[in-house]
Protein backbone atom coordinates (compact mmCIF):
# COMPACT_ATOMS: atom_id res chain seq x y z
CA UNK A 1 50.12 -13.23 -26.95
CA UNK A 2 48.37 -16.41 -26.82
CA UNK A 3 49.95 -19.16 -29.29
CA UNK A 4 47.95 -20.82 -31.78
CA UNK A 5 47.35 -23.91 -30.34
CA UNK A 6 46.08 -22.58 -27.00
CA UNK A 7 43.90 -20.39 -28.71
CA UNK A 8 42.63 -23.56 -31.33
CA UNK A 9 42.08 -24.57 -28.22
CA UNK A 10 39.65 -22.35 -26.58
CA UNK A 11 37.55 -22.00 -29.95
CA UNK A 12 37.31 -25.70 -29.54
CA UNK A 13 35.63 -25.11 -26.16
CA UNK A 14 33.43 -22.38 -27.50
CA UNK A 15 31.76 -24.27 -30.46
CA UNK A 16 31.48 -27.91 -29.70
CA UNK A 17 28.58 -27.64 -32.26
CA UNK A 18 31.45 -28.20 -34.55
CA UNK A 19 31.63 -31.45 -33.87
CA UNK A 20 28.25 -32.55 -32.95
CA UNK A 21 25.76 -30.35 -35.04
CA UNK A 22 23.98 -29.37 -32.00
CA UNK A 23 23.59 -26.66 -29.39
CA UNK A 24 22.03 -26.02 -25.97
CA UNK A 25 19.90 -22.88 -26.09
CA UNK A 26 17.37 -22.71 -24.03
CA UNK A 27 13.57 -21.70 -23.81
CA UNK A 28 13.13 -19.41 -27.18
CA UNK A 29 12.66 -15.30 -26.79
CA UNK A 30 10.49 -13.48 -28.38
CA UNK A 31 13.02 -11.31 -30.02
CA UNK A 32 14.59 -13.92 -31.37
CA UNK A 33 12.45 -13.88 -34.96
CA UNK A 34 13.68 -10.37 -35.60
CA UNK A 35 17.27 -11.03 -34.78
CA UNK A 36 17.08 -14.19 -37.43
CA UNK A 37 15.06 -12.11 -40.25
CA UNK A 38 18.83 -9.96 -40.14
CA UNK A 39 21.15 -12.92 -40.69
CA UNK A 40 20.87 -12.54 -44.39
CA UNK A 41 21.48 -9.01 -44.53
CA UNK A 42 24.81 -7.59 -44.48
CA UNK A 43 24.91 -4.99 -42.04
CA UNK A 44 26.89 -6.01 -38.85
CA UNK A 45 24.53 -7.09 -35.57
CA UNK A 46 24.66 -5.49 -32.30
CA UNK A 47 22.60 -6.92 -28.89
CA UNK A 48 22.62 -4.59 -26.44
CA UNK A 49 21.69 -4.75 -23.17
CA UNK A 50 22.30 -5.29 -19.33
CA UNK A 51 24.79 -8.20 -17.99
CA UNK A 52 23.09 -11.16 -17.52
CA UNK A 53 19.76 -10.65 -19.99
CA UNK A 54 20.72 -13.04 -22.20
CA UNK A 55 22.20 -11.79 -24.82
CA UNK A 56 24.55 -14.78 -25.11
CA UNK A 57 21.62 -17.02 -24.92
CA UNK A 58 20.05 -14.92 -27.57
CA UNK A 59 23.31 -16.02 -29.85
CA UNK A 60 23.25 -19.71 -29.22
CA UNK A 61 19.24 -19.42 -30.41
CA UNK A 62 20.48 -17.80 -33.30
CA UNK A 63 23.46 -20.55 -34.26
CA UNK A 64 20.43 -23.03 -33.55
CA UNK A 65 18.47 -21.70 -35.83
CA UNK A 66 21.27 -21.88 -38.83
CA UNK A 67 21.95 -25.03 -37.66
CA UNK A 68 18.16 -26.61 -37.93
CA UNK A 69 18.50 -24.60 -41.55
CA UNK A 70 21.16 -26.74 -42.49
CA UNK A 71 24.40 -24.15 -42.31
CA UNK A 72 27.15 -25.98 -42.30
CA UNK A 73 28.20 -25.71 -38.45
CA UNK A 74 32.06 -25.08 -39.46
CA UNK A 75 30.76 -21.43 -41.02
CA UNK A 76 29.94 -20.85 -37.72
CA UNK A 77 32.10 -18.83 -35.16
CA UNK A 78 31.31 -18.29 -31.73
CA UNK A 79 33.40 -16.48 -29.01
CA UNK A 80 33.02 -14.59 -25.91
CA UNK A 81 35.77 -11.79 -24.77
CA UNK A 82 34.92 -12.46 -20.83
CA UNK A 83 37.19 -15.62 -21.50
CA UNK A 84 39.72 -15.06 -18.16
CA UNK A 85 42.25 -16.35 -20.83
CA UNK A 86 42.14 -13.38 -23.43
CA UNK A 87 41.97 -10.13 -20.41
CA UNK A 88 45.74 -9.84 -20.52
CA UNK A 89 45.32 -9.54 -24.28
CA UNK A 90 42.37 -8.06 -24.93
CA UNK A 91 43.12 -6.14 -28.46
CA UNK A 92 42.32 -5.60 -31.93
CA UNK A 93 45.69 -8.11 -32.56
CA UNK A 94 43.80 -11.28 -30.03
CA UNK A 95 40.45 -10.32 -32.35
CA UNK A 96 42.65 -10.54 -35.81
CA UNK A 97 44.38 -13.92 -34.25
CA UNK A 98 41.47 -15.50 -33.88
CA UNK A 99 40.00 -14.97 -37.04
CA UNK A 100 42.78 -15.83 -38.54
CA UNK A 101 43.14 -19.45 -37.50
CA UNK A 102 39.29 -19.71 -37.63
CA UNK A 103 39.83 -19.42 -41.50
CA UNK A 104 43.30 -21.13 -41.29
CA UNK A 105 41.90 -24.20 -39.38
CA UNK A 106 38.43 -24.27 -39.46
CA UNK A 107 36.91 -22.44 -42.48
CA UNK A 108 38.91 -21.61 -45.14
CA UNK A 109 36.75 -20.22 -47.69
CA UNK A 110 33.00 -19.08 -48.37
CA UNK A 111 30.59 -16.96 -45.82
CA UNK A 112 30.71 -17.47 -42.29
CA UNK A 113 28.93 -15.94 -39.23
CA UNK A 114 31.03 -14.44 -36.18
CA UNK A 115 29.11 -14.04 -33.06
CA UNK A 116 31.38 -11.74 -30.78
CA UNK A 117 30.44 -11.76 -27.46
CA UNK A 118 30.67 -8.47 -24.75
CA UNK A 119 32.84 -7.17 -27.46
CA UNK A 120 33.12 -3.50 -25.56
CA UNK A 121 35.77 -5.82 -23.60
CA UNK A 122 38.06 -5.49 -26.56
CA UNK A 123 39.21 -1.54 -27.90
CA UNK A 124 38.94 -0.22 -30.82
CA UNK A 125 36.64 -3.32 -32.23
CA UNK A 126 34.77 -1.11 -34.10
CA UNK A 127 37.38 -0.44 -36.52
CA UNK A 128 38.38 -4.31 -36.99
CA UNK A 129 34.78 -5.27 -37.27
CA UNK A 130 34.28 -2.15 -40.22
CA UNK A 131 37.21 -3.91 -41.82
CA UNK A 132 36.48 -7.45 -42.46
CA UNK A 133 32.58 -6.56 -42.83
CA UNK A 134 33.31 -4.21 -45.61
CA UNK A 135 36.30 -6.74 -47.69
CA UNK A 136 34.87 -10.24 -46.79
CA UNK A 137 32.01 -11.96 -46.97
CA UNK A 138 30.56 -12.76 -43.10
CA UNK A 139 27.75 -11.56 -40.92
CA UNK A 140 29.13 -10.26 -37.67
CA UNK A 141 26.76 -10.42 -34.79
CA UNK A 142 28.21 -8.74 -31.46
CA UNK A 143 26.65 -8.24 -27.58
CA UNK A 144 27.60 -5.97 -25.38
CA UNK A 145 26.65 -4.58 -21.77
CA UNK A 146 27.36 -0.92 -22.18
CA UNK A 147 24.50 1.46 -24.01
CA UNK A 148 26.10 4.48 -24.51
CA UNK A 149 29.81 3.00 -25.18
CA UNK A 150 28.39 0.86 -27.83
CA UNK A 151 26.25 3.41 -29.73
CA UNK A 152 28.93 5.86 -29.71
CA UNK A 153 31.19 3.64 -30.92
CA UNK A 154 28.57 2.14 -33.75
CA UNK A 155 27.42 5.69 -34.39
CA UNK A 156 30.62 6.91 -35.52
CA UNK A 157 32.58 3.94 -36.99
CA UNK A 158 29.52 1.92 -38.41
CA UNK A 159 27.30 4.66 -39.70
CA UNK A 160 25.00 2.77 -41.80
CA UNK A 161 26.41 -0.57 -41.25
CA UNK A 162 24.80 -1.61 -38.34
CA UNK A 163 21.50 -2.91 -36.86
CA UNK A 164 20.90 -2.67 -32.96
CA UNK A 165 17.75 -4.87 -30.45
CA UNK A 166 18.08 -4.26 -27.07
CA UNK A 167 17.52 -7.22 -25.16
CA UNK A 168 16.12 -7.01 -21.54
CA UNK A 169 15.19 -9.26 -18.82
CA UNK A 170 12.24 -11.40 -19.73
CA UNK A 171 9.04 -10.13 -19.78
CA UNK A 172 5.91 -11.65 -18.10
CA UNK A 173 4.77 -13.83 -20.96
CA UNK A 174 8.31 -14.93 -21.11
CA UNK A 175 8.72 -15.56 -17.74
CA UNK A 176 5.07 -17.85 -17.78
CA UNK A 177 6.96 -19.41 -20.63
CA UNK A 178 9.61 -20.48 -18.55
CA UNK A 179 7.23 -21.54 -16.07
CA UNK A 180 5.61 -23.80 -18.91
CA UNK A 181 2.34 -21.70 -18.57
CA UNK A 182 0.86 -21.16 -22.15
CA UNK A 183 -1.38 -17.94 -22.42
CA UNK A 184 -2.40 -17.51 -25.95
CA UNK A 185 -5.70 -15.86 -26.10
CA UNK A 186 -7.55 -13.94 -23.52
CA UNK A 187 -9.59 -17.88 -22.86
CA UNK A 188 -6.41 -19.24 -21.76
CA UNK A 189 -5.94 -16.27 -19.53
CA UNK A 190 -8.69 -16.26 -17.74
CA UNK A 191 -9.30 -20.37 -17.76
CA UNK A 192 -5.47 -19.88 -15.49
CA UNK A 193 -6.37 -16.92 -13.87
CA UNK A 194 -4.81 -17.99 -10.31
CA UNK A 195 -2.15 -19.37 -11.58
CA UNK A 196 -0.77 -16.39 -13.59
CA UNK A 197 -1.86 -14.10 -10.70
CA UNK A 198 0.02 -15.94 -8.62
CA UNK A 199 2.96 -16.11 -10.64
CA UNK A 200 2.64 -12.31 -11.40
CA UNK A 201 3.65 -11.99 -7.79
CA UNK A 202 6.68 -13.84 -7.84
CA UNK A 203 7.53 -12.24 -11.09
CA UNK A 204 6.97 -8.43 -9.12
CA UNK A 205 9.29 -9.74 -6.35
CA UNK A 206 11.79 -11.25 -7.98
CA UNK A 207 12.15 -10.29 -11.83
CA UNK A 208 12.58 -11.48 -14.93
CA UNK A 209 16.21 -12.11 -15.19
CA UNK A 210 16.72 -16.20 -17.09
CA UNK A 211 19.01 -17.31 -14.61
CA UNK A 212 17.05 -15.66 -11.37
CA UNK A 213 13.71 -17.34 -12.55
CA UNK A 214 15.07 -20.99 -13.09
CA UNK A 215 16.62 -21.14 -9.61
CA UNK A 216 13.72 -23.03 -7.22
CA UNK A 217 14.79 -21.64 -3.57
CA UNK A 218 14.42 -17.98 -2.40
CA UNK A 219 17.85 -18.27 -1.12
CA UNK A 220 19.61 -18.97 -4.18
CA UNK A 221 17.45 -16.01 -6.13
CA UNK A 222 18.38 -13.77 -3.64
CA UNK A 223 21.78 -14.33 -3.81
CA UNK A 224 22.03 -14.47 -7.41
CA UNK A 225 20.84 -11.15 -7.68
CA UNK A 226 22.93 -9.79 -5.24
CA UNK A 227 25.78 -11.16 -7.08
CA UNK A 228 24.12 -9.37 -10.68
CA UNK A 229 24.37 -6.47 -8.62
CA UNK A 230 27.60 -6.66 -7.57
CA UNK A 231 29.37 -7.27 -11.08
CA UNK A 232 27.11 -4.98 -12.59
CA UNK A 233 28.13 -2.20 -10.51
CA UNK A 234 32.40 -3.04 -10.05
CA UNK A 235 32.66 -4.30 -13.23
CA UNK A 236 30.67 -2.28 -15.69
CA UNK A 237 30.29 1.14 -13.78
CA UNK A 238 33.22 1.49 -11.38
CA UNK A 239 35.85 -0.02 -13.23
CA UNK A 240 35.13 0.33 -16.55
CA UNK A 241 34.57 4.28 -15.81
CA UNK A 242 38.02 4.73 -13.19
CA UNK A 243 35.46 5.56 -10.36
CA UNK A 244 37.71 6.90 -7.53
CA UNK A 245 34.22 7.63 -4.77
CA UNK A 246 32.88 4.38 -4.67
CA UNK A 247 31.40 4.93 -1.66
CA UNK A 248 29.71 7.59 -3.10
CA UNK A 249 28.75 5.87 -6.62
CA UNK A 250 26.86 2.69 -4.88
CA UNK A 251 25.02 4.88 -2.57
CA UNK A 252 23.88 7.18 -5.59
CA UNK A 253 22.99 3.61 -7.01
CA UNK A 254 21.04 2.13 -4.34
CA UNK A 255 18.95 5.82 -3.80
CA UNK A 256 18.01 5.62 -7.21
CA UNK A 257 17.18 2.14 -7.15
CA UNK A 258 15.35 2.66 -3.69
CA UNK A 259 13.40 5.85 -5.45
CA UNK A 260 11.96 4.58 -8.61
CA UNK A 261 9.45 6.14 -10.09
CA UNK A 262 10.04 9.27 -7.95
CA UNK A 263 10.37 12.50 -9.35
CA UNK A 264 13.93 13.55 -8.75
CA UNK A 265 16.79 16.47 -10.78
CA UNK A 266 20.57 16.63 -11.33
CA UNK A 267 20.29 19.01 -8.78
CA UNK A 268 18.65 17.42 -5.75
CA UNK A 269 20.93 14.71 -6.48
CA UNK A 270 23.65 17.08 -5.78
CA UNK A 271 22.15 18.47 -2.32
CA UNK A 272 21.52 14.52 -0.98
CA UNK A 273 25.08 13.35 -1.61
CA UNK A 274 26.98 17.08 -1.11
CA UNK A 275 29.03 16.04 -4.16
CA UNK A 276 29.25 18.44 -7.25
CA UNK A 277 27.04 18.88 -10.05
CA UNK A 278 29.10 17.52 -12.84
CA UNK A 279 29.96 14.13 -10.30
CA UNK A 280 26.59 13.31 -10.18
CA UNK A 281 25.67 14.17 -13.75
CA UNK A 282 28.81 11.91 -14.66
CA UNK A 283 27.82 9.63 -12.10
CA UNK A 284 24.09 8.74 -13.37
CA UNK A 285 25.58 8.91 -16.73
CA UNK A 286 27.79 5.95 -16.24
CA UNK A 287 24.97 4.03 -14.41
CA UNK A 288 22.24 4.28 -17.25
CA UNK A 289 24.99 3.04 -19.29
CA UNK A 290 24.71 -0.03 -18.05
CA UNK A 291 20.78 -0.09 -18.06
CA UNK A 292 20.47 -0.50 -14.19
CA UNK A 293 18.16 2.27 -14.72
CA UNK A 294 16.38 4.20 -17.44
CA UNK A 295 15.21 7.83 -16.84
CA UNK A 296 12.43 8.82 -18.17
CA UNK A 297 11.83 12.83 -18.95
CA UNK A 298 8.34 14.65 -18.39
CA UNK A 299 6.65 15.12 -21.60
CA UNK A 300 6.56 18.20 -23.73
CA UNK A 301 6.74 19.13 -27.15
CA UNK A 302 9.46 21.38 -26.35
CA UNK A 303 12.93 18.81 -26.37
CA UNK A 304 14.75 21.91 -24.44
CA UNK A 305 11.91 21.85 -21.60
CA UNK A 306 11.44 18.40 -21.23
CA UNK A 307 15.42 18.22 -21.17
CA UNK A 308 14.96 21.19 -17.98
CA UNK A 309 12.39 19.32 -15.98
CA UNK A 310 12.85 16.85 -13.11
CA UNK A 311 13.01 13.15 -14.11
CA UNK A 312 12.05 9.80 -12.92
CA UNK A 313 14.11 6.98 -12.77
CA UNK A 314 13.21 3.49 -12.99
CA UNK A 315 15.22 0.07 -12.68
CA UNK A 316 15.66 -2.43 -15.41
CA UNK A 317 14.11 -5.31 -12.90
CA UNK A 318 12.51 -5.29 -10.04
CA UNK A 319 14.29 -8.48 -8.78
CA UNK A 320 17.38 -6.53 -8.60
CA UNK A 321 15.93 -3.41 -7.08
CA UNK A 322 14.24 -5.30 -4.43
CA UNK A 323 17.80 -7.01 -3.51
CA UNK A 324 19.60 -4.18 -3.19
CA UNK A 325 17.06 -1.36 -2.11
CA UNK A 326 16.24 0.08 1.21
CA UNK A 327 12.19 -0.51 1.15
CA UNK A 328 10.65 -1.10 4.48
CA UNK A 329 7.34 -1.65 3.26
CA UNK A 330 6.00 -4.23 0.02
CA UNK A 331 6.13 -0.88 -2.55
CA UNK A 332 3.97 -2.56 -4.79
CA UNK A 333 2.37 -0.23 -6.39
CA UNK A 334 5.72 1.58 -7.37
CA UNK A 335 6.72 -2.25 -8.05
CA UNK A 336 3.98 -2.43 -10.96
CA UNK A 337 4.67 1.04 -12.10
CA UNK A 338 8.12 0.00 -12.88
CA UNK A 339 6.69 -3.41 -14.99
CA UNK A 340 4.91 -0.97 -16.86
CA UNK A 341 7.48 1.39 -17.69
CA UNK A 342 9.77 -1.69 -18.71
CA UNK A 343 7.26 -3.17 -20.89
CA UNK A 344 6.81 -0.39 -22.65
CA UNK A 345 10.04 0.50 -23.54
CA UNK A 346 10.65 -2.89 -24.55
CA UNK A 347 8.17 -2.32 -26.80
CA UNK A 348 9.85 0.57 -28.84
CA UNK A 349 7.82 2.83 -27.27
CA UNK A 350 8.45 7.10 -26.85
CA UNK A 351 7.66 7.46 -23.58
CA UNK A 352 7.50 10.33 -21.18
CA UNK A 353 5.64 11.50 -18.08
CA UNK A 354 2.56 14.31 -17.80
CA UNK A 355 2.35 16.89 -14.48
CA UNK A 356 1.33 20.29 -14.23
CA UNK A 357 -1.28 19.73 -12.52
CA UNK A 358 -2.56 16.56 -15.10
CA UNK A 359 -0.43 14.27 -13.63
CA UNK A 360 -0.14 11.25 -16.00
CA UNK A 361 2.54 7.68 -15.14
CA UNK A 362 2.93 7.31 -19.07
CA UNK A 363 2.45 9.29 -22.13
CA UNK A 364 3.09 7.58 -25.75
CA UNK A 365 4.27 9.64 -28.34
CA UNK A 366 4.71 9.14 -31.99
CA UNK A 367 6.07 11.87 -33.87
CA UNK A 368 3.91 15.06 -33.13
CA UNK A 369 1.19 13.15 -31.89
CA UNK A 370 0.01 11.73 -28.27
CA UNK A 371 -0.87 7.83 -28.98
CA UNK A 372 -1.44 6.59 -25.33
CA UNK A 373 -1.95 8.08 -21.47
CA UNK A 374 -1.59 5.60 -19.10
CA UNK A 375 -1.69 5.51 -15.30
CA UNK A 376 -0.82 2.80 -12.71
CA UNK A 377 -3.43 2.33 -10.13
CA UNK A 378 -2.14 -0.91 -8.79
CA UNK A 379 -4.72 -1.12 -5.46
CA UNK A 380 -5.91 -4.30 -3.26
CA UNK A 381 -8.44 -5.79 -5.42
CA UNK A 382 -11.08 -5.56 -3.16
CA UNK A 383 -11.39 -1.69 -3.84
CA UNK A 384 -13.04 -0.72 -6.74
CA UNK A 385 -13.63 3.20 -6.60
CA UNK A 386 -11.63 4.49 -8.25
CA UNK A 387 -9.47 7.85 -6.24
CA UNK A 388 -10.06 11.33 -8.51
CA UNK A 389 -6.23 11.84 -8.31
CA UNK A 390 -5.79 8.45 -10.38
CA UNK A 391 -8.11 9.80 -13.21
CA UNK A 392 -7.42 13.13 -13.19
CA UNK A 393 -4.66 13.69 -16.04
CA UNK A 394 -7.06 11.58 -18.61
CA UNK A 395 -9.33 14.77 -18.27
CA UNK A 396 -6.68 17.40 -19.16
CA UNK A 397 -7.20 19.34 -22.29
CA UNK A 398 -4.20 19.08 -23.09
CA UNK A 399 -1.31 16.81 -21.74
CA UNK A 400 1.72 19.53 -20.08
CA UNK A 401 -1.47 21.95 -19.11
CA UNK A 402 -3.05 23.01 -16.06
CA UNK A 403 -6.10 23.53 -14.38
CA UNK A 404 -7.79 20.60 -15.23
CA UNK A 405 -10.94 19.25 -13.57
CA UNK A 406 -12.28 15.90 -13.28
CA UNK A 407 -15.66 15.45 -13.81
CA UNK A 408 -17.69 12.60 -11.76
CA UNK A 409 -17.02 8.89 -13.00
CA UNK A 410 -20.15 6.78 -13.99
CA UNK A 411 -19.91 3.17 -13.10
CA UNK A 412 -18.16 0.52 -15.38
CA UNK A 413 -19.48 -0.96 -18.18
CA UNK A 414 -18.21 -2.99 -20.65
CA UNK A 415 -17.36 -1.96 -24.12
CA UNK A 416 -14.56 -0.60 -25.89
CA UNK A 417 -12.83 2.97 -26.11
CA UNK A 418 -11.67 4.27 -29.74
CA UNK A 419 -10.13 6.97 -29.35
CA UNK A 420 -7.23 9.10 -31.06
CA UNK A 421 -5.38 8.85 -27.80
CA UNK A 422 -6.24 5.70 -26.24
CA UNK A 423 -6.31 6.39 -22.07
CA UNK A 424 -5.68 2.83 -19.95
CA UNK A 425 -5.82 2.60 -16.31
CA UNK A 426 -3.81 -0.48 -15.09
CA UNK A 427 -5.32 -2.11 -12.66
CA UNK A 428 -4.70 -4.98 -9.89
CA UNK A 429 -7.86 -6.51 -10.85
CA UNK A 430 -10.46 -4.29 -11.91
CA UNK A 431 -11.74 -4.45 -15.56
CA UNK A 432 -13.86 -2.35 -17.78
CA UNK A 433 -14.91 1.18 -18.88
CA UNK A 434 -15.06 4.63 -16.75
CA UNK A 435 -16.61 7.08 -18.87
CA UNK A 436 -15.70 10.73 -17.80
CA UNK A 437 -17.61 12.91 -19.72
CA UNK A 438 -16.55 12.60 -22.78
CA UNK A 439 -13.42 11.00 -22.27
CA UNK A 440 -13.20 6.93 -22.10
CA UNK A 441 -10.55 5.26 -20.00
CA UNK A 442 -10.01 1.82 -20.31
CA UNK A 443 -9.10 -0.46 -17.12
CA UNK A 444 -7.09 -3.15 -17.31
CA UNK A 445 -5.51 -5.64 -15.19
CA UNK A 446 -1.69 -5.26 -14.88
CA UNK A 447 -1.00 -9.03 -16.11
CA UNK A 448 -3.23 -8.69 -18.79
CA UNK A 449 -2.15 -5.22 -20.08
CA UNK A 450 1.90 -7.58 -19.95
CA UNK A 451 0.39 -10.52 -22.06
CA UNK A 452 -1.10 -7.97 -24.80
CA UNK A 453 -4.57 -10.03 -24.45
C-alpha cells in the first residue's frame, strides 16, 4: 500500500495544472469535439484504442478545454495506472485511495472530472467506476488499450452507462496538420498539390502514429516503431493473455502483418504454423484485441456465411507494419489499400469485402442496404487505362453474385455520379468518371478520397 503522502505526491506530478491553470496538449484531433459535447452528460467515458494513439493526449485536450471554459482546475483529476509506482498495487483499494485523498486534499465537495488512464491495468474497475458514477456527482472519463477486455467489461457492468470513441493513429489530414499544411477546400488541395503528394508518401511509409510523425530522422522513426511494436506485442498480447508459444505468437503476428489485405481462414492459419485450431483462433483473438489488426469479413447478407468465409486482415498503421514485416518489394498498392480500410473504419463505417467472382476491396453497408463499393487501384500515375479486373465487381448485379461481365469503359469525363450505391475507384492520380454502361464509377485520388474534398 502506498501511504498518503507518497501518493499526494504523485497526483501532484500528474496535474500540475493545479497550480498553474495550464496544460500542454498538443496539436488538436478531430475527435476531440465529440469527446467534449459528452462532458456534460453523465454516462461514464471510455477511449479506446491501440497503445500509443493518443488517447492520453486526447485527455489533456479535454482538461484544456474545461480549463479555457473556466472549470475550476482543482475539480479536475488526472491519473494514469502505467505509473511504475502503483504495478505492485494495482487494485480496486489503490483506485478508492486515490480518490479518497483527491476529495480529502484537493476537492472536497461539488462535481469533479476523473480522467483514468489505461484503466484495464487495474481489475475489477468496472465495478468501482459503476459505484461512485451512480452515488456521486463526477464525470469519469477512462482509456484503455484492450478492445475486447474493455467492451466486455463495459458491456456487462456499465450497461447503459457508458459512451465509447475509438481513437486511432492520425489520419492524413491530421497528419498534414501536424505538418502545418492547411487543406480546407478542394482550392487549397490542389494550389499544394506536391506538397501533400509528397507528404502522402511519407505518411504510406511511415504512419500516422503522434509520436512517429514528430520525430525528424528516419532513424529515430524507425526505431520508435519498433519499440511500439515491441510493447504492444509483450505487454498487451503476451503478457496480459499468459502466452506460453511466443515464438509462435510473434510469428503469427508478423505473417499477418506481412499479409494484409490477403485473403486468409482460421484454418490456413492452422496448416502455416502446424499449431491447433483453437491456438490460432485464441491467438488472433488476443491480437485484434489490441487493434494491431482489424479483420475484415466478406460481405453477405447472411451473418452465418459471412462469419464461414475467409477473411482479410489489415494493420492499424502502416508505419508499424512496414517496421516489422517481411516485404521485399515497396507493396504500395497493398500499402494504400490498408489507408483505405483504416479511414473508413475510422469513419464508423460497416465494412466488408465482395468476391464470387465480383471481386470488390470495400463494400459499405447500412442496415439492409449497400451504400458504397469501392476498389483500390493505386497504379504509377503515368497509366491511365484502367485493367477490367479493377472494374469488374462495380458491374455485378448484385454484390456476393457471380458471373458478372464487364462491359467496355468509355473514356473519362467529368461530372458527377448519383447513385443509390455510390461506386469510387481510388486512384494514385487519376480523376474523373468511367461510365460502364449504365453503371458510373467515380475515380478519385487516394489523398483526396483521405481529406474528404
Amino acid at each position: 500500500m502506498i501511504e498518503s503522502g507518497k501518493l499526494l505526491d504523485i497526483l501532484h506530478n500528474y496535474n500540475k495544472f493545479w497550480m498553474t491553470g495550464r496544460i500542454e496538449s498538443g496539436v488538436r484531433r478531430d475527435i476531440l469535439e465529440a469527446c467534449v459535447r459528452q462532458l456534460d452528460s453523465r454516462e461514464i467515458l471510455l477511449l479506446k484504442g491501440i497503445r500509443r494513439s493518443g488517447k492520453s493526449t486526447l485527455m489533456a485536450q479535454m482538461i484544456g478545454v474545461l480549463l479555457e471554459k473556466s472549470e475550476q482546475p482543482a475539480r479536475i483529476l488526472r491519473i494514469s495506472f502505467e505509473e511504475p509506482l502503483f504495478s505492485a498495487a494495482a487494485s480496486i483499494d489503490l483506485l478508492e485511495n486515490i480518490y479518497r485523498i483527491y476529495r480529502e486534499r484537493v476537492c472536497p465537495t461539488g462535481r469533479c472530472y476523473l480522467f483514468l488512464d489505461e484503466i484495464q491495468n487495474i481489475p475489477g474497475w468496472e465495478r468501482w467506476v459503476r459505484g461512485r458514477s451512480e452515488t456521486e456527482d463526477l464525470k469519469v472519463i477512462l482509456t484503455g488499450s484492450s478492445s475486447q477486455l474493455l467492451s466486455r467489461e463495459a458491456g456487462t457492468k456499465l450497461t447503459g452507462r457508458h459512451l465509447s470513441f475509438e481513437v486511432y493513429p492520425l489520419s492524413f489530414q491530421e497528419f498534414l496538420r501536424f505538418r502545418n499544411v492547411s487543406v480546407r477546400s478542394r482550392a487549397d488541395y490542389s494550389g499544394q498539390k506536391p506538397l501533400i503528394r509528397h507528404f502522402f508518401g511519407e505518411y504510406l511509409r511511415y504512419g500516422g502514429f503522434p509520436e512517429v510523425v514528430l520525430k525528424e530522422s528516419v532513424e529515430d522513426k524507425e526505431l520508435l516503431l519498433r519499440q511500439y511494436f515491441e510493447d504492444i506485442l509483450y505487454r498487451d498480447v503476451v503478457s496480459r493473455n499468459e502466452i506460453r508459444d511466443v515464438v509462435t505468437m510473434k510469428n503469427l503476428v508478423v505473417y499477418l502483418l506481412t499479409n494484409t489485405g490477403r485473403l486468409t481462414s482460421i484454418s490456413s492459419l492452422k496448416k502455416v504454423f502446424g499449431v491447433s485450431q483453437d491456438k490460432i483462433e485464441n491467438y488472433t483473438a488476443a491480437i485484434m484485441e489490441t487493434y494491431l489488426v482489424h479483420r475484415l469479413q466478406k460481405f453477405s447478407f447472411s451473418m452465418k456465411k459471412s462469419l464461414r468465409d475467409r477473411f482479410k486482415v489489415y494493420a492499424i498503421d502502416t508505419g508499424l507494419r512496414n517496421r516489422v514485416a517481411f516485404s521485399f518489394s515497396e507493396d504500395s498498392g497493398w500499402l494504400a489499400e490498408n489507408v483505405v480500410m483504416n479511414h473508413l473504419r475510422a469513419g464508423g463505417d460497416e465494412i466488408y469485402y465482395a468476391g464470387n467472382g465480383a471481386e470488390t476491396d470495400f463494400v459499405v453497408r447500412e442496415r439492409q442496404r449497400v451504400t458504397k463499393r469501392i476498389q483500390v487501384w493505386y497504379a504509377d500515375p503515368a497509366e491511365t487505362v484502367i485493367p477490367e479486373s479493377e472494374l469488374r465487381g462495380f458491374t455485378a448485379p448484385a454484390i456476393g453474385k457471380t458471373g458478372a461481365s464487364a462491359a467496355p469503359a468509355d473514356e473519362i469525363s467529368p461530372g458527377d455520379a448519383v447513385e443509390t450505391c455510390r461506386n469510387l475507384l481510388i486512384t494514385n492520380d487519376l480523376e474523373g468518371i468511367r461510365r460502364l454502361g449504365n453503371t458510373e464509377i467515380t475515380c478519385i485520388p487516394l489523398p483526396l478520397f483521405l481529406l474528404n474534398k
